[in-house]
C-alpha atoms as a PDB file:
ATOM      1  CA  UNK A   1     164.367 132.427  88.143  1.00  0.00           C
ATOM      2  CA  UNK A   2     167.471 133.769  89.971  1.00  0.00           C
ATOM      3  CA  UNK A   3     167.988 133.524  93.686  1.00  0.00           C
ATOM      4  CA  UNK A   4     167.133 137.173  93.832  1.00  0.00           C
ATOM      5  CA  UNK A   5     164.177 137.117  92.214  1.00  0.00           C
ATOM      6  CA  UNK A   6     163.023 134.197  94.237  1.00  0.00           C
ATOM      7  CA  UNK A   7     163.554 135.804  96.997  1.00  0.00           C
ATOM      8  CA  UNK A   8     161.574 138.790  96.361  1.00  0.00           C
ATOM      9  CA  UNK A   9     159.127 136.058  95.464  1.00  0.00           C
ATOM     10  CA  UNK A  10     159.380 134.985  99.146  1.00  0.00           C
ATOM     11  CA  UNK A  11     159.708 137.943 101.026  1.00  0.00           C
ATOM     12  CA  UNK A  12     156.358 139.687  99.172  1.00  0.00           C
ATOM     13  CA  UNK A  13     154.461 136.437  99.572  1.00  0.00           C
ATOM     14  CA  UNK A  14     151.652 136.826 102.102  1.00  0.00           C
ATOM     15  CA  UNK A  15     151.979 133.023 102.848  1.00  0.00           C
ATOM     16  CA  UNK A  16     155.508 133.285 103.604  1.00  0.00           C
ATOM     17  CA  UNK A  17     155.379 134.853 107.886  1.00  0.00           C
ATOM     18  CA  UNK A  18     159.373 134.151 108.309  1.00  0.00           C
ATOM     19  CA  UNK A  19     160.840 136.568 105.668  1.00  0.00           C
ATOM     20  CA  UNK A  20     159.917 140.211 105.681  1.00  0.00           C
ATOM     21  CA  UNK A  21     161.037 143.898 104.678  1.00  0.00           C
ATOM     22  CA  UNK A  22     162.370 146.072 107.442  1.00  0.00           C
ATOM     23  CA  UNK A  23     160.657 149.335 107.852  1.00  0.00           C
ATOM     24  CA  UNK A  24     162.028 151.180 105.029  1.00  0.00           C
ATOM     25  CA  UNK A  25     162.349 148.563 102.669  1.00  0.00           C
ATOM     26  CA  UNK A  26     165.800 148.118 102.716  1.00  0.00           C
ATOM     27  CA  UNK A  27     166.599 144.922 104.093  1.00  0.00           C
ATOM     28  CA  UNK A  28     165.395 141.536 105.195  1.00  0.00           C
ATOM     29  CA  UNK A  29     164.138 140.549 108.406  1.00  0.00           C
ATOM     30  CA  UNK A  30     164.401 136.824 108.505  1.00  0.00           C
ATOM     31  CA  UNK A  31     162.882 134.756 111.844  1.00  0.00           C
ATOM     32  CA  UNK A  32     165.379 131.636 111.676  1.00  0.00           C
ATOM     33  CA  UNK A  33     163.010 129.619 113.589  1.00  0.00           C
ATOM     34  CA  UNK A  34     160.173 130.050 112.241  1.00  0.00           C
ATOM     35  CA  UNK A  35     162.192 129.875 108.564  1.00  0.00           C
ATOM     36  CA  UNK A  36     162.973 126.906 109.608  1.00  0.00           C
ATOM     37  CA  UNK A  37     159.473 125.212 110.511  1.00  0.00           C
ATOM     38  CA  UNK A  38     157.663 126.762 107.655  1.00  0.00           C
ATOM     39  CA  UNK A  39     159.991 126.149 105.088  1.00  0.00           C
ATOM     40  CA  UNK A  40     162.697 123.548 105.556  1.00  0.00           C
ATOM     41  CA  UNK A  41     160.693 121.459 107.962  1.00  0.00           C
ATOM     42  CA  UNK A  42     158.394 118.825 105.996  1.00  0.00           C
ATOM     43  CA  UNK A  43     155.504 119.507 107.859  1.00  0.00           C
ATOM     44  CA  UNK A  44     156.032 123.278 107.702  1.00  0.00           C
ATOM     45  CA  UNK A  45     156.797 122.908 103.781  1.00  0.00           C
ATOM     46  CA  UNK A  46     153.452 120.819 103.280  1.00  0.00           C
ATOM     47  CA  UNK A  47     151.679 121.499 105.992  1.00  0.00           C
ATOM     48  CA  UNK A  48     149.712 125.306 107.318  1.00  0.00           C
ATOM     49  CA  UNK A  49     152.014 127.069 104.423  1.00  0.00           C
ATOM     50  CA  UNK A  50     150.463 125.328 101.702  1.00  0.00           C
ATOM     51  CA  UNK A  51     151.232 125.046  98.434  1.00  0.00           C
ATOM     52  CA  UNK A  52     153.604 128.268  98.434  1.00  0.00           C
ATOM     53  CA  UNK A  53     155.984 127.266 101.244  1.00  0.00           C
ATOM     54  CA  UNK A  54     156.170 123.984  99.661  1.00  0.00           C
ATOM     55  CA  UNK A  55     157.117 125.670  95.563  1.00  0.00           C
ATOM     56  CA  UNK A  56     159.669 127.996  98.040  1.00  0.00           C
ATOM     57  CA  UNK A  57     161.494 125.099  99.534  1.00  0.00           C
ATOM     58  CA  UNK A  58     161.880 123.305  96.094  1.00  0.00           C
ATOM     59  CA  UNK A  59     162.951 126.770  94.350  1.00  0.00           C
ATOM     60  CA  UNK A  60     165.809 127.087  96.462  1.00  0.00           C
ATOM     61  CA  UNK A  61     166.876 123.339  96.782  1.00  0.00           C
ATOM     62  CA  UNK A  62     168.076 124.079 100.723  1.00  0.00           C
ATOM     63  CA  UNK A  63     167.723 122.010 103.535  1.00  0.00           C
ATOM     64  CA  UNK A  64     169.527 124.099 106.221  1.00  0.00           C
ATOM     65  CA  UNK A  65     169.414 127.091 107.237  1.00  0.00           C
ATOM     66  CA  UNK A  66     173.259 127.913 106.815  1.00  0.00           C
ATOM     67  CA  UNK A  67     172.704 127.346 103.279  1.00  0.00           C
ATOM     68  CA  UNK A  68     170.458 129.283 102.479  1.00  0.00           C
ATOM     69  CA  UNK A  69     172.792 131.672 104.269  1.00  0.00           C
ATOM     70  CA  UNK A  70     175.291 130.826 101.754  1.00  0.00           C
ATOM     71  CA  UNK A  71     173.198 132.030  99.054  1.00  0.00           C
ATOM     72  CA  UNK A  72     172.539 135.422 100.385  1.00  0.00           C
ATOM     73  CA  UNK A  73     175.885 135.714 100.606  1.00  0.00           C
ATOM     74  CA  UNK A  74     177.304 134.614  97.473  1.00  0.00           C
ATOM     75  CA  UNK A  75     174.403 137.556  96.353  1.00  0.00           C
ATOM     76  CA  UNK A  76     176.184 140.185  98.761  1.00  0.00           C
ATOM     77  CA  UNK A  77     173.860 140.063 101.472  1.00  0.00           C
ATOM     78  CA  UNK A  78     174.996 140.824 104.884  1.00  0.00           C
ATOM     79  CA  UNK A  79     174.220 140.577 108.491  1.00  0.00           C
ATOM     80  CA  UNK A  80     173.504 144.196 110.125  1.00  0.00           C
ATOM     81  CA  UNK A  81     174.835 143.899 113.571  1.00  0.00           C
ATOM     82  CA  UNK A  82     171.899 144.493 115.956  1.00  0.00           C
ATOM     83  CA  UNK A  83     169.350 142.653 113.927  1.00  0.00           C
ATOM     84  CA  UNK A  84     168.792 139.091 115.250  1.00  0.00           C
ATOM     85  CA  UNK A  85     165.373 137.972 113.715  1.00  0.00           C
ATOM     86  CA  UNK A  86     162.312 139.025 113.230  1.00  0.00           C
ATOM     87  CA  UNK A  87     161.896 142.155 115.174  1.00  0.00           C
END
């Protein structure tokens, strides 16, 4: 699948806590932190999120944050100004 699809995959999983929809559906609220522990971290990848976090981390082949970043943007994602997070 395509980086888009994958992450609808991710952002619709109920496994997944660190990507969400905003309130209308819009956008993405994404929780760096926790993104980070559940699904770049090894323990978060194979650890509480289970088997999904784990097929998530290999699907998008990143190991930092910043690129998965990268992706969004080469998709035409953008930062909103004011939204740092999860809210």
């Amino acid at each position: 699948g395509t980086f888009p699809a994958k992450l609808w995959r991710l952002a619709n999983s109920p496994r997944v806590r660190s990507v969400r929809w905003d309130s209308q559906a819009q956008g993405l609220l994404i929780d760096r932190a926790l993104f980070e522990h559940e699904l770049l971290s090894p323990a978060g990848a194979h650890g509480a999120g289970g088997e999904g976090a784990a097929a998530v981390l290999d699907s998008f082949k990143a190991t930092h944050f910043g690129s998965f970043v990268r992706q969004l943007n080469l998709y035409g994602f953008q930062k909103v100004p004011g939204w740092f997070g999860a809210a």
